[in-house]
C-alpha atoms as a PDB file:
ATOM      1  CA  UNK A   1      75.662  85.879 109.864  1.00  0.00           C
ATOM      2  CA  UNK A   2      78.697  84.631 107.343  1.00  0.00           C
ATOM      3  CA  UNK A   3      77.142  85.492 104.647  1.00  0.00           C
ATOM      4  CA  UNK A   4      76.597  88.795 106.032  1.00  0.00           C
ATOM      5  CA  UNK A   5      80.470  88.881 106.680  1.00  0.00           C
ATOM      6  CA  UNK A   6      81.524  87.820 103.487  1.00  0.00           C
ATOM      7  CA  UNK A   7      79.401  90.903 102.287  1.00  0.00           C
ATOM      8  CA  UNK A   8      80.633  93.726 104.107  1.00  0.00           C
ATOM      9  CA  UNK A   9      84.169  91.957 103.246  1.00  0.00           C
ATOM     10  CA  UNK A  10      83.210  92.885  99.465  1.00  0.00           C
ATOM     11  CA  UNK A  11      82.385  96.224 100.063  1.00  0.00           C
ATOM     12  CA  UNK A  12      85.533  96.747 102.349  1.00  0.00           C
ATOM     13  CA  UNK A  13      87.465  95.099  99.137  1.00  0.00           C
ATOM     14  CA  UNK A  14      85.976  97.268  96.630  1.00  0.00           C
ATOM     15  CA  UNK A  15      86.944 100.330  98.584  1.00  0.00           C
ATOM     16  CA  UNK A  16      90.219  99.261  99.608  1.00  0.00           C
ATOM     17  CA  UNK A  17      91.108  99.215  95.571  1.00  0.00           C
ATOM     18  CA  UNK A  18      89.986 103.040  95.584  1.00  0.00           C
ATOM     19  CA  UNK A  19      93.089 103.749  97.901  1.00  0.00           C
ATOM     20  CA  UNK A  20      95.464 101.530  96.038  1.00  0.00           C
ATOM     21  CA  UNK A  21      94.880 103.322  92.879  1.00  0.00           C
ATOM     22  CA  UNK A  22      95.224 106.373  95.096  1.00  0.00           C
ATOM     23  CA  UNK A  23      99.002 105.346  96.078  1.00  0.00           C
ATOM     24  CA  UNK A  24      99.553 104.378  92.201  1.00  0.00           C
ATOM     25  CA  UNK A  25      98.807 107.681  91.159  1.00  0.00           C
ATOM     26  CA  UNK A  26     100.717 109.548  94.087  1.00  0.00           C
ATOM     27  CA  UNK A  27     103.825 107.255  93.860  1.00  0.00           C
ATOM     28  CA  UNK A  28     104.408 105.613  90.798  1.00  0.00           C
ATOM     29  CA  UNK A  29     104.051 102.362  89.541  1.00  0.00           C
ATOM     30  CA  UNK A  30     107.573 100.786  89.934  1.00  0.00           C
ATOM     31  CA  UNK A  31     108.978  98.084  91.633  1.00  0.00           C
ATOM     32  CA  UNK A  32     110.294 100.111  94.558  1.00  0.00           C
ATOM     33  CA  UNK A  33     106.967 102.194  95.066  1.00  0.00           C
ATOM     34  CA  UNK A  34     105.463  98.701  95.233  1.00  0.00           C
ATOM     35  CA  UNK A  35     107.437  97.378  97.851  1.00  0.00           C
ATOM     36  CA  UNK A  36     106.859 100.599 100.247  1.00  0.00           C
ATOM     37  CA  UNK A  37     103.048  99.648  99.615  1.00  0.00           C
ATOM     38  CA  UNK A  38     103.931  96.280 100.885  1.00  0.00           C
ATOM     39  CA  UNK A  39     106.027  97.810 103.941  1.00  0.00           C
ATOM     40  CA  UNK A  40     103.990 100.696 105.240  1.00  0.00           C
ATOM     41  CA  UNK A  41     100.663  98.816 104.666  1.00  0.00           C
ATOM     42  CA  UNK A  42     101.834  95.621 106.518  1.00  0.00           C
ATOM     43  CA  UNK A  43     102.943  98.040 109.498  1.00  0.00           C
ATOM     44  CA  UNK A  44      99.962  99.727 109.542  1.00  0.00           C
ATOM     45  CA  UNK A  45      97.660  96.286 109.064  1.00  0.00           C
ATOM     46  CA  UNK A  46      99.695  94.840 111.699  1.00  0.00           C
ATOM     47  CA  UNK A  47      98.957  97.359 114.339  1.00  0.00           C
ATOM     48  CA  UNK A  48      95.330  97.024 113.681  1.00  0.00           C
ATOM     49  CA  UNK A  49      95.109  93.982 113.872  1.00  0.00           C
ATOM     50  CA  UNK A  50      96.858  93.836 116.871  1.00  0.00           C
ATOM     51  CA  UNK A  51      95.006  95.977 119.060  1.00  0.00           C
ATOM     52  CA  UNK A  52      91.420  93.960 117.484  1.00  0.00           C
ATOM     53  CA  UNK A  53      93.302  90.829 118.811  1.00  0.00           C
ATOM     54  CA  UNK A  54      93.904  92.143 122.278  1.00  0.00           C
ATOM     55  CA  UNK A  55      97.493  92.668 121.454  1.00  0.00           C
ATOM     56  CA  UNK A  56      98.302  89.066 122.005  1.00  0.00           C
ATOM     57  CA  UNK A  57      99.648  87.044 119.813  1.00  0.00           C
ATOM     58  CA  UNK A  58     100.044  82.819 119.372  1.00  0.00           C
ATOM     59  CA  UNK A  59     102.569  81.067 116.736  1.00  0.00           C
ATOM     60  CA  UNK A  60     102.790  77.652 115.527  1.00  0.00           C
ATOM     61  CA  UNK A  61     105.472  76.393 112.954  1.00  0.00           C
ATOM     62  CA  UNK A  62     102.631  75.236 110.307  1.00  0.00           C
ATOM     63  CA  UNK A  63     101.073  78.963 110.600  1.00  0.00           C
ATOM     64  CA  UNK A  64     104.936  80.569 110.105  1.00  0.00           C
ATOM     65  CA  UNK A  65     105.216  78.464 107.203  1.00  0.00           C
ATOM     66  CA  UNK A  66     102.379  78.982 105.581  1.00  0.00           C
ATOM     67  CA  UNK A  67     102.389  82.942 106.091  1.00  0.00           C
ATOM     68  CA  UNK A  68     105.942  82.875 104.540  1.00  0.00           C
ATOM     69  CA  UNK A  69     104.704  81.409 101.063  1.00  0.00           C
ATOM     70  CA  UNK A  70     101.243  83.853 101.930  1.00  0.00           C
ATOM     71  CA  UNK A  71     103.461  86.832 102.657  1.00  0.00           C
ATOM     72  CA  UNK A  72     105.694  86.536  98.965  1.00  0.00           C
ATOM     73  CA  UNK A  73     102.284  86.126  96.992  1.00  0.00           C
ATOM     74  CA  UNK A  74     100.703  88.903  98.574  1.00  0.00           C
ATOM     75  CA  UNK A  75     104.293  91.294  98.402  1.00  0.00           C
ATOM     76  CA  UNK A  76     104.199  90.195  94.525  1.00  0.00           C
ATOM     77  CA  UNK A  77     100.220  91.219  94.209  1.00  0.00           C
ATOM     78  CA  UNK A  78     101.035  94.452  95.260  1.00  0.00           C
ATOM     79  CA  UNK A  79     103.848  94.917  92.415  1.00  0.00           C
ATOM     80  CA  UNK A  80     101.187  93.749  89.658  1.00  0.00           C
ATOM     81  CA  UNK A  81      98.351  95.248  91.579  1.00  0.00           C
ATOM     82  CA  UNK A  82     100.391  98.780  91.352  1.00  0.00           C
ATOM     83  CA  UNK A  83     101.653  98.276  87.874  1.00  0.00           C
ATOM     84  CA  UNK A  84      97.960  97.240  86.721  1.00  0.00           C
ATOM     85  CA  UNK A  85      96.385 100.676  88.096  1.00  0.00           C
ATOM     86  CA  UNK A  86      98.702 102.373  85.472  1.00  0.00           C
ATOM     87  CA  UNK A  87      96.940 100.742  82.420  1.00  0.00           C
ATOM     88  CA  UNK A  88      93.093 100.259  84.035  1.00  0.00           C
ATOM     89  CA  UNK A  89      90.062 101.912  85.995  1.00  0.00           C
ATOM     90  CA  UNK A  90      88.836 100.007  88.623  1.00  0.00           C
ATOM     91  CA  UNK A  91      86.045  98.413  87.044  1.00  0.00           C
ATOM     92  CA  UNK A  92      88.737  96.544  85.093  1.00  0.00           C
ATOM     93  CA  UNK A  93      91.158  96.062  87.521  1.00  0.00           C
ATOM     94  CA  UNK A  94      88.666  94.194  89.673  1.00  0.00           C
ATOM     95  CA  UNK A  95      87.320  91.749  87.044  1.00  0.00           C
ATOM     96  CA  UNK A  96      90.788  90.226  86.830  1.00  0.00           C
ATOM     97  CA  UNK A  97      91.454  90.183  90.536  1.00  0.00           C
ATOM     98  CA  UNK A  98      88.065  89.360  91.684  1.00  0.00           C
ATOM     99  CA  UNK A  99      87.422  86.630  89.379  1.00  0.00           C
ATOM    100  CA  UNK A 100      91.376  85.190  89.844  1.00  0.00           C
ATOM    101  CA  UNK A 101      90.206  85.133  93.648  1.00  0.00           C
ATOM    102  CA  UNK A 102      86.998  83.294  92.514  1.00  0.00           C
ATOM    103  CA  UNK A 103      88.000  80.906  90.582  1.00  0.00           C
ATOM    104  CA  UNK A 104      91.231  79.498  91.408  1.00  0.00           C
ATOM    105  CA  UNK A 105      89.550  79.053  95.372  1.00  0.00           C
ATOM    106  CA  UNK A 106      86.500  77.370  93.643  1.00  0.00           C
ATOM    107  CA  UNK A 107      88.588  74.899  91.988  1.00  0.00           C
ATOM    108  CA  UNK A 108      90.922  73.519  94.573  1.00  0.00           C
ATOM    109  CA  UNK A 109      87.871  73.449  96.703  1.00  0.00           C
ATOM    110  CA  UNK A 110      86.783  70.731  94.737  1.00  0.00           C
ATOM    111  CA  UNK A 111      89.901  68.894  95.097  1.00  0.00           C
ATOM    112  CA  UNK A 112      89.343  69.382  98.552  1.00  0.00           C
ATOM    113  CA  UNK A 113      86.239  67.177  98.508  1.00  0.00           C
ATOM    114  CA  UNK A 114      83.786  70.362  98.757  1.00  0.00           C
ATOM    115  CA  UNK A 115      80.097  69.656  96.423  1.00  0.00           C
ATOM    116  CA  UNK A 116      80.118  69.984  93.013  1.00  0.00           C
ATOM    117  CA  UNK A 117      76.984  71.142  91.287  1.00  0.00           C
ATOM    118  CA  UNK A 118      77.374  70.792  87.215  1.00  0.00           C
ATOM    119  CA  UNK A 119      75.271  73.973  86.805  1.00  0.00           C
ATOM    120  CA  UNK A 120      78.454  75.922  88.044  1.00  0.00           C
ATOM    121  CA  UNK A 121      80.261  74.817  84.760  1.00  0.00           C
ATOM    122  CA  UNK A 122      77.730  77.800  83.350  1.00  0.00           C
ATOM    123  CA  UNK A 123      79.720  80.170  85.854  1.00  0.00           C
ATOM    124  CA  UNK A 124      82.950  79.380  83.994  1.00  0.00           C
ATOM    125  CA  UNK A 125      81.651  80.245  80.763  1.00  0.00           C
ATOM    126  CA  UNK A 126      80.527  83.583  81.904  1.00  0.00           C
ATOM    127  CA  UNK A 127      83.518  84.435  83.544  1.00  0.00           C
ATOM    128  CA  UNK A 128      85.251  83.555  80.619  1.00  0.00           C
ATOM    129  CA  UNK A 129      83.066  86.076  78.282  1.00  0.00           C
ATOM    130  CA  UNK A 130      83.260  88.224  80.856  1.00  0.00           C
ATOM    131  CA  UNK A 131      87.203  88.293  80.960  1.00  0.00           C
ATOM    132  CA  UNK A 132      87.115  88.883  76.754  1.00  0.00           C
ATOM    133  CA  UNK A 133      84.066  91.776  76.839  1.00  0.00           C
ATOM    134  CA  UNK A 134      86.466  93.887  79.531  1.00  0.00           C
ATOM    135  CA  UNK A 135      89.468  93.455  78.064  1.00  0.00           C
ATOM    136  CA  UNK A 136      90.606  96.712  75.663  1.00  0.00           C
ATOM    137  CA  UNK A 137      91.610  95.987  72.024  1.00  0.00           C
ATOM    138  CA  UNK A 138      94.014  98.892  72.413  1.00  0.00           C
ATOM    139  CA  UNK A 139      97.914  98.972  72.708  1.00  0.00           C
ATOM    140  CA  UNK A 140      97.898  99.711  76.221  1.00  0.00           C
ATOM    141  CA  UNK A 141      95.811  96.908  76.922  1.00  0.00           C
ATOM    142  CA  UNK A 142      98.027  94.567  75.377  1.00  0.00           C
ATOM    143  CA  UNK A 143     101.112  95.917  77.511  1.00  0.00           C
ATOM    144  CA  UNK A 144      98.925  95.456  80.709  1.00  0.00           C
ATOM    145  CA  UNK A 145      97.164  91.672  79.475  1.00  0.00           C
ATOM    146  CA  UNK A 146     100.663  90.675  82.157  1.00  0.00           C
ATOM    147  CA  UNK A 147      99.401  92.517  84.527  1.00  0.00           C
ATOM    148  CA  UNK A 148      96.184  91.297  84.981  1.00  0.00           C
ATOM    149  CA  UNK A 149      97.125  87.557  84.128  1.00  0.00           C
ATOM    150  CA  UNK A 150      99.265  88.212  87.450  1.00  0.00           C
ATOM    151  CA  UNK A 151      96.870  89.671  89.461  1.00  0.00           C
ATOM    152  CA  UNK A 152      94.221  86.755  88.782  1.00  0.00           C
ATOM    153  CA  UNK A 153      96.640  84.233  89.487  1.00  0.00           C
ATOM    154  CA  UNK A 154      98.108  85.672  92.120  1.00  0.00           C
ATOM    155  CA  UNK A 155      95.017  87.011  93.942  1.00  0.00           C
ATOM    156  CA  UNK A 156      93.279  83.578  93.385  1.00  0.00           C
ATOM    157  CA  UNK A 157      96.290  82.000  95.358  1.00  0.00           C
ATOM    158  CA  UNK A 158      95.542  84.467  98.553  1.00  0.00           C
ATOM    159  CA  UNK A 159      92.081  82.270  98.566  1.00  0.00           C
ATOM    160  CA  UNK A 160      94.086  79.027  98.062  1.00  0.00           C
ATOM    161  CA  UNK A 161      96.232  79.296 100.693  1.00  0.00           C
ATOM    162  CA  UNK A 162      94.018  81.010 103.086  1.00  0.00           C
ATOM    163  CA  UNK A 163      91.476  78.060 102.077  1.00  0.00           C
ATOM    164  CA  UNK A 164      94.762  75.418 102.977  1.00  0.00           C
ATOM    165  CA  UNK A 165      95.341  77.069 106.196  1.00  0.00           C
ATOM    166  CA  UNK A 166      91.521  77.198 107.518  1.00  0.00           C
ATOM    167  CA  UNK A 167      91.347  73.416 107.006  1.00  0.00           C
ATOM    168  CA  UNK A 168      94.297  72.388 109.306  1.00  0.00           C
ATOM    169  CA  UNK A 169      92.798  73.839 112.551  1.00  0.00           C
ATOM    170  CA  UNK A 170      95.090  71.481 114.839  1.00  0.00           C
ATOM    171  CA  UNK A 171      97.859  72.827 113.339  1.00  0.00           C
ATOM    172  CA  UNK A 172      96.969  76.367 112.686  1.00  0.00           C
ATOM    173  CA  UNK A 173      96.709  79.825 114.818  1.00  0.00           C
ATOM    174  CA  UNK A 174      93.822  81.685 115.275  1.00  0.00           C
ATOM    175  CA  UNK A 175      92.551  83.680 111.663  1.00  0.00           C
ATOM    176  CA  UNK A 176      93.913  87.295 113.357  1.00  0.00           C
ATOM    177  CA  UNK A 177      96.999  85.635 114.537  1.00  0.00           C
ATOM    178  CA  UNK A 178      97.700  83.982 111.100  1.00  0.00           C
ATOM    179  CA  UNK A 179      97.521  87.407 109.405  1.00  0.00           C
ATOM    180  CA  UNK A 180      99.650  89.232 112.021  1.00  0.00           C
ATOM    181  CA  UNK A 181     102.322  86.326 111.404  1.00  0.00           C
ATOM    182  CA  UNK A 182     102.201  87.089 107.549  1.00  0.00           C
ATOM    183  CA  UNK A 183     101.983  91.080 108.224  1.00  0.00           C
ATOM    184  CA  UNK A 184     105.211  90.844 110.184  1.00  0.00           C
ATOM    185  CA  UNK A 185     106.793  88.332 107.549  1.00  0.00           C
ATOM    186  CA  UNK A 186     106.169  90.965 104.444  1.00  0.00           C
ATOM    187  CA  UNK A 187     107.418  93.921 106.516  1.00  0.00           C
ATOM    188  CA  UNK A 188     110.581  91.890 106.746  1.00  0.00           C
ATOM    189  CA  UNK A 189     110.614  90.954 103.017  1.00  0.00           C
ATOM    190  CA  UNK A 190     109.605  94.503 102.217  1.00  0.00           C
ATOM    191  CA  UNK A 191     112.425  95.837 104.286  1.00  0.00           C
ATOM    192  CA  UNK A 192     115.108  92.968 102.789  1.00  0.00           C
ATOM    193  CA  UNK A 193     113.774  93.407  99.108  1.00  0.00           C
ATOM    194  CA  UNK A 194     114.202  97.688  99.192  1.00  0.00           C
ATOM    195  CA  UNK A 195     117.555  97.040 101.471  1.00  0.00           C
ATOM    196  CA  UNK A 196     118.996  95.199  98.514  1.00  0.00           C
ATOM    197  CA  UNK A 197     117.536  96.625  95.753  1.00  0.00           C
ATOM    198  CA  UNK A 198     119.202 100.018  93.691  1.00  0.00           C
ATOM    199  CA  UNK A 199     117.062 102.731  94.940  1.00  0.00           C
ATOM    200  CA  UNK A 200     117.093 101.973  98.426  1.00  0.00           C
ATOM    201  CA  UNK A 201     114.487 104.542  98.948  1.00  0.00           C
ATOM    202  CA  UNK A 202     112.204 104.446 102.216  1.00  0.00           C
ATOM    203  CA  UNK A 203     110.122 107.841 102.022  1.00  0.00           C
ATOM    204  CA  UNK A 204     106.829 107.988 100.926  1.00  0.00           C
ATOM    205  CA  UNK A 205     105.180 111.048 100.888  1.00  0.00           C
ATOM    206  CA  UNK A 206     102.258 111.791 103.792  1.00  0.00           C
ATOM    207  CA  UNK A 207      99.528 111.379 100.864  1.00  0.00           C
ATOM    208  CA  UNK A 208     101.252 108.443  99.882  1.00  0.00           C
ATOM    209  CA  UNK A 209     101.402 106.583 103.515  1.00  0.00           C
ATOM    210  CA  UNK A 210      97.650 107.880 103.725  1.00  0.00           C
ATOM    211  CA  UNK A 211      96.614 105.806 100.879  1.00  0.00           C
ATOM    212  CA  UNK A 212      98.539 102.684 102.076  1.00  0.00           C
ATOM    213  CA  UNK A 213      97.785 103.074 105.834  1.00  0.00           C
ATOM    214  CA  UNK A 214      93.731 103.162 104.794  1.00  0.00           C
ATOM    215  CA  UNK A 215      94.195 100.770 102.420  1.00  0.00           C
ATOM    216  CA  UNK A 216      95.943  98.554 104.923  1.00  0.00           C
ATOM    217  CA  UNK A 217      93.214  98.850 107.389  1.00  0.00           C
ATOM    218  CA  UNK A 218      90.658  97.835 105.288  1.00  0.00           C
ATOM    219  CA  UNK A 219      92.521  94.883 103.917  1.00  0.00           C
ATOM    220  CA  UNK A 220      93.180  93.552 107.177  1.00  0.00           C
ATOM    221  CA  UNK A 221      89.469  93.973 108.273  1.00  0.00           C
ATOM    222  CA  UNK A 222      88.539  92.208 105.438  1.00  0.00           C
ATOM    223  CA  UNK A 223      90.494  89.262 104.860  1.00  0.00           C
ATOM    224  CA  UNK A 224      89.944  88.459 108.806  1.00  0.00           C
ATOM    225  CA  UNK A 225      86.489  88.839 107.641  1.00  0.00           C
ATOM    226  CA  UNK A 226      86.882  86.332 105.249  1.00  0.00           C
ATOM    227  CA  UNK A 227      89.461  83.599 107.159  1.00  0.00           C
ATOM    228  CA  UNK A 228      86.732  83.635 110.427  1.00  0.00           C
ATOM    229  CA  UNK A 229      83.763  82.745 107.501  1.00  0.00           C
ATOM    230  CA  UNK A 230      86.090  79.906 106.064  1.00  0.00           C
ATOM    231  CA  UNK A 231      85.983  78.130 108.852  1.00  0.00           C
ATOM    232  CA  UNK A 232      82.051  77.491 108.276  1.00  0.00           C
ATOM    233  CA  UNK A 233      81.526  78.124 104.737  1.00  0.00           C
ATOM    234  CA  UNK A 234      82.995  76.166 102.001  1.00  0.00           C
ATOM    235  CA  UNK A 235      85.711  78.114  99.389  1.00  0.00           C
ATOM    236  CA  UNK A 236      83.461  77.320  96.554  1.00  0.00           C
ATOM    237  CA  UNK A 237      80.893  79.283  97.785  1.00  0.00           C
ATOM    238  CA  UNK A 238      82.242  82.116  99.942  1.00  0.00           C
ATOM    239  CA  UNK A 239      84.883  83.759  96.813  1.00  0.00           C
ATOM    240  CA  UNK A 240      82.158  83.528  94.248  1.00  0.00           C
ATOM    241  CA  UNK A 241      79.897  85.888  96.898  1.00  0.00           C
ATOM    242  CA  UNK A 242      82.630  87.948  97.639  1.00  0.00           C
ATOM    243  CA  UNK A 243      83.842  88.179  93.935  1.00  0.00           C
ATOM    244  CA  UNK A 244      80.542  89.321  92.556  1.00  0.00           C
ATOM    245  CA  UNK A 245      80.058  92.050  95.508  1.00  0.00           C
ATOM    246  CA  UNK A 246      83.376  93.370  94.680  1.00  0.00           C
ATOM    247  CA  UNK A 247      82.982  93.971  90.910  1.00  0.00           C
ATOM    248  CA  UNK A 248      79.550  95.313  91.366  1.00  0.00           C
ATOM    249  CA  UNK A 249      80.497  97.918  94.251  1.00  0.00           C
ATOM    250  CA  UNK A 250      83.379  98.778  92.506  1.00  0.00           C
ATOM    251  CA  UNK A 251      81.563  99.850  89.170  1.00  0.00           C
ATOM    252  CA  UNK A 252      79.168 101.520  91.624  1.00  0.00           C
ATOM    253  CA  UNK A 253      81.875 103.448  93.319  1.00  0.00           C
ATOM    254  CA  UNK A 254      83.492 104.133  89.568  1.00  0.00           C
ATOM    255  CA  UNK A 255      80.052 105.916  89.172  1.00  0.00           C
ATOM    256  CA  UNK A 256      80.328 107.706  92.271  1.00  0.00           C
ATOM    257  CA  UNK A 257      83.455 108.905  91.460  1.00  0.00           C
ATOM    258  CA  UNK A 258      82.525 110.096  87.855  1.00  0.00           C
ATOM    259  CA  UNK A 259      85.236 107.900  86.076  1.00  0.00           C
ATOM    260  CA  UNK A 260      83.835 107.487  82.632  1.00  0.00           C
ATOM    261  CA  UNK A 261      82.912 103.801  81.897  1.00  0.00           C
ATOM    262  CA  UNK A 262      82.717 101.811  78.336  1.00  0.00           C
ATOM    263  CA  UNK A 263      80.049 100.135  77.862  1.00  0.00           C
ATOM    264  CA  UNK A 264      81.782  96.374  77.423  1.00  0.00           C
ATOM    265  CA  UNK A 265      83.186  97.411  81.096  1.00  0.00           C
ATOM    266  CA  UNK A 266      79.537  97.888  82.317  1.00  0.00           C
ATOM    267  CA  UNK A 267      78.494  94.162  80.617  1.00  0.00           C
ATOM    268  CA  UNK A 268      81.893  92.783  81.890  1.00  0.00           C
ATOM    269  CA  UNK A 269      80.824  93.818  85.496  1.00  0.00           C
ATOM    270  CA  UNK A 270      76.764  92.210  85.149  1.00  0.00           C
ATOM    271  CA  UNK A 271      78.046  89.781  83.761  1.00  0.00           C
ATOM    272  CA  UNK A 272      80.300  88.524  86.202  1.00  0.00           C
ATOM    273  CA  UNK A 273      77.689  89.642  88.969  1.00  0.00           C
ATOM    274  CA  UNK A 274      75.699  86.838  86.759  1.00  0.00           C
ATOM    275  CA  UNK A 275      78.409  84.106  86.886  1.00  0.00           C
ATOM    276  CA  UNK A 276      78.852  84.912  91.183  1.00  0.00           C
ATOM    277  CA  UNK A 277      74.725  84.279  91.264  1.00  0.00           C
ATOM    278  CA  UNK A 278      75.636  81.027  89.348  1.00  0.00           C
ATOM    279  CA  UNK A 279      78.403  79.916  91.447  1.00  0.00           C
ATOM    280  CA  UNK A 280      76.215  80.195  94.483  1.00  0.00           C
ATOM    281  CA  UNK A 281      73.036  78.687  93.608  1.00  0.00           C
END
């Protein structure tokens, strides 16, 4: 059944980027169009997730805590994710992101005492070649190489500290309750951040808020997904599933939408899907 969770979490994923490259386009890529991503999406996430917890809601200090240092990562991810979009498709997009959220869980999983099998040192190597096959020779590739350092890092800490808060069960809330905590601690960063910052600018337009309010629903889905299967499956096993289901739905939904591939893009994606079959053998 959790692997069947971490599955549909992929797919949810790899759709959810379709709508954040939606907002890119319709808004911008700045720092202020980023933050209203991080504002209306949290609203809308946190109503969800709300009414699929029975509108009910339990806090502890550890959970606060940790959804504070969750909540800046994940306001930050949405300034690189939005920036990113302007420079790649989503096949590219997700090889950085995807494999950030693999990898970076995978290793402090290990420190965390989870097993170690030496054949997943082959799964590093292929993610590494699969990194250098996607990435574009071109100028614009070289202003965006920031971009998607960021988002690996940054999207590999989600994992980390979603990983760190799973494993403290006596101190932690309930998975939904942890990510209404951190929804209602990045509205309030979203809110401070634009408050202070020179634009000051609210408004989205309706298009806009559509693209964050559906990709907020689907993020929420599946990152409660993913928190509810941490708490039987081990870190080093669950990203690497979810990171190869990602890159290979979203090159299939890159088809579907006609977006003309490269061929390295195409090899990045298999092999990655190769170096996820790796990881969880």
């Amino acid at each position: 059944m959790y692997y069947l969770i971490i599955s549909l979490s992929a797919l949810i994923f790899a759709i959810q980027f379709m709508f954040n490259d939606g907002y890119q386009k319709e808004s911008g890529n700045g720092w202020n169009s980023s933050l209203k991503l991080s504002l209306y999406s949290s609203l809308v996430g946190l109503v969800a997730l709300l009414a699929i917890n029975g509108f009910k809601l339990r806090i502890s200090l550890f959970s606060v805590v940790v959804a504070l240092v969750y909540s800046a990562v994940c306001v930050m991810l949405n300034f690189f994710t939005v920036r990113a979009f302007k420079y790649a498709n989503l096949s590219v997009y997700s090889v950085f992101s995807m494999i950030g959220g693999m990898m970076l869980p995978f290793i402090y999983g290990l420190f965390c005492g989870e097993e170690f099998k030496a054949i997943r040192i082959l799964c590093c190597i292929l993610i590494t070649v699969s990194i250098a096959i996607s990435v574009d020779k071109g100028n614009d590739s070289k202003k965006a190489f920031k971009y998607y350092i960021a988002v690996f890092v940054l999207n590999g800490m989600v994992g980390v500290i979603s990983k760190f808060h799973q494993s403290y069960p006596e101190y932690c809330v309930d998975s939904a309750d942890f990510l209404i905590i951190s929804k209602i601690v990045t509205a309030l960063i979203s809110v401070i951040l634009i408050t202070v910052s020179k634009e000051k600018n609210f408004a989205v337009s309706v298009k806009a808020l559509g693209y964050s309010a559906g990709g907020a629903v689907l993020n929420s889905v599946a990152n409660l997904m993913l928190l509810i299967a941490l708490l039987k499956l081990p870190a080093s096993v669950q990203y690497p599933i979810v990171t190869g289901g990602v890159i290979v739905f979203s090159t299939v939904i890159d088809v579907i939408r006609k977006n003309k591939l490269k061929n390295r893009e195409i090899i990045a994606a298999v092999v990655a899907f190769a170096a996820t079959a790796v990881m969880a053998v």
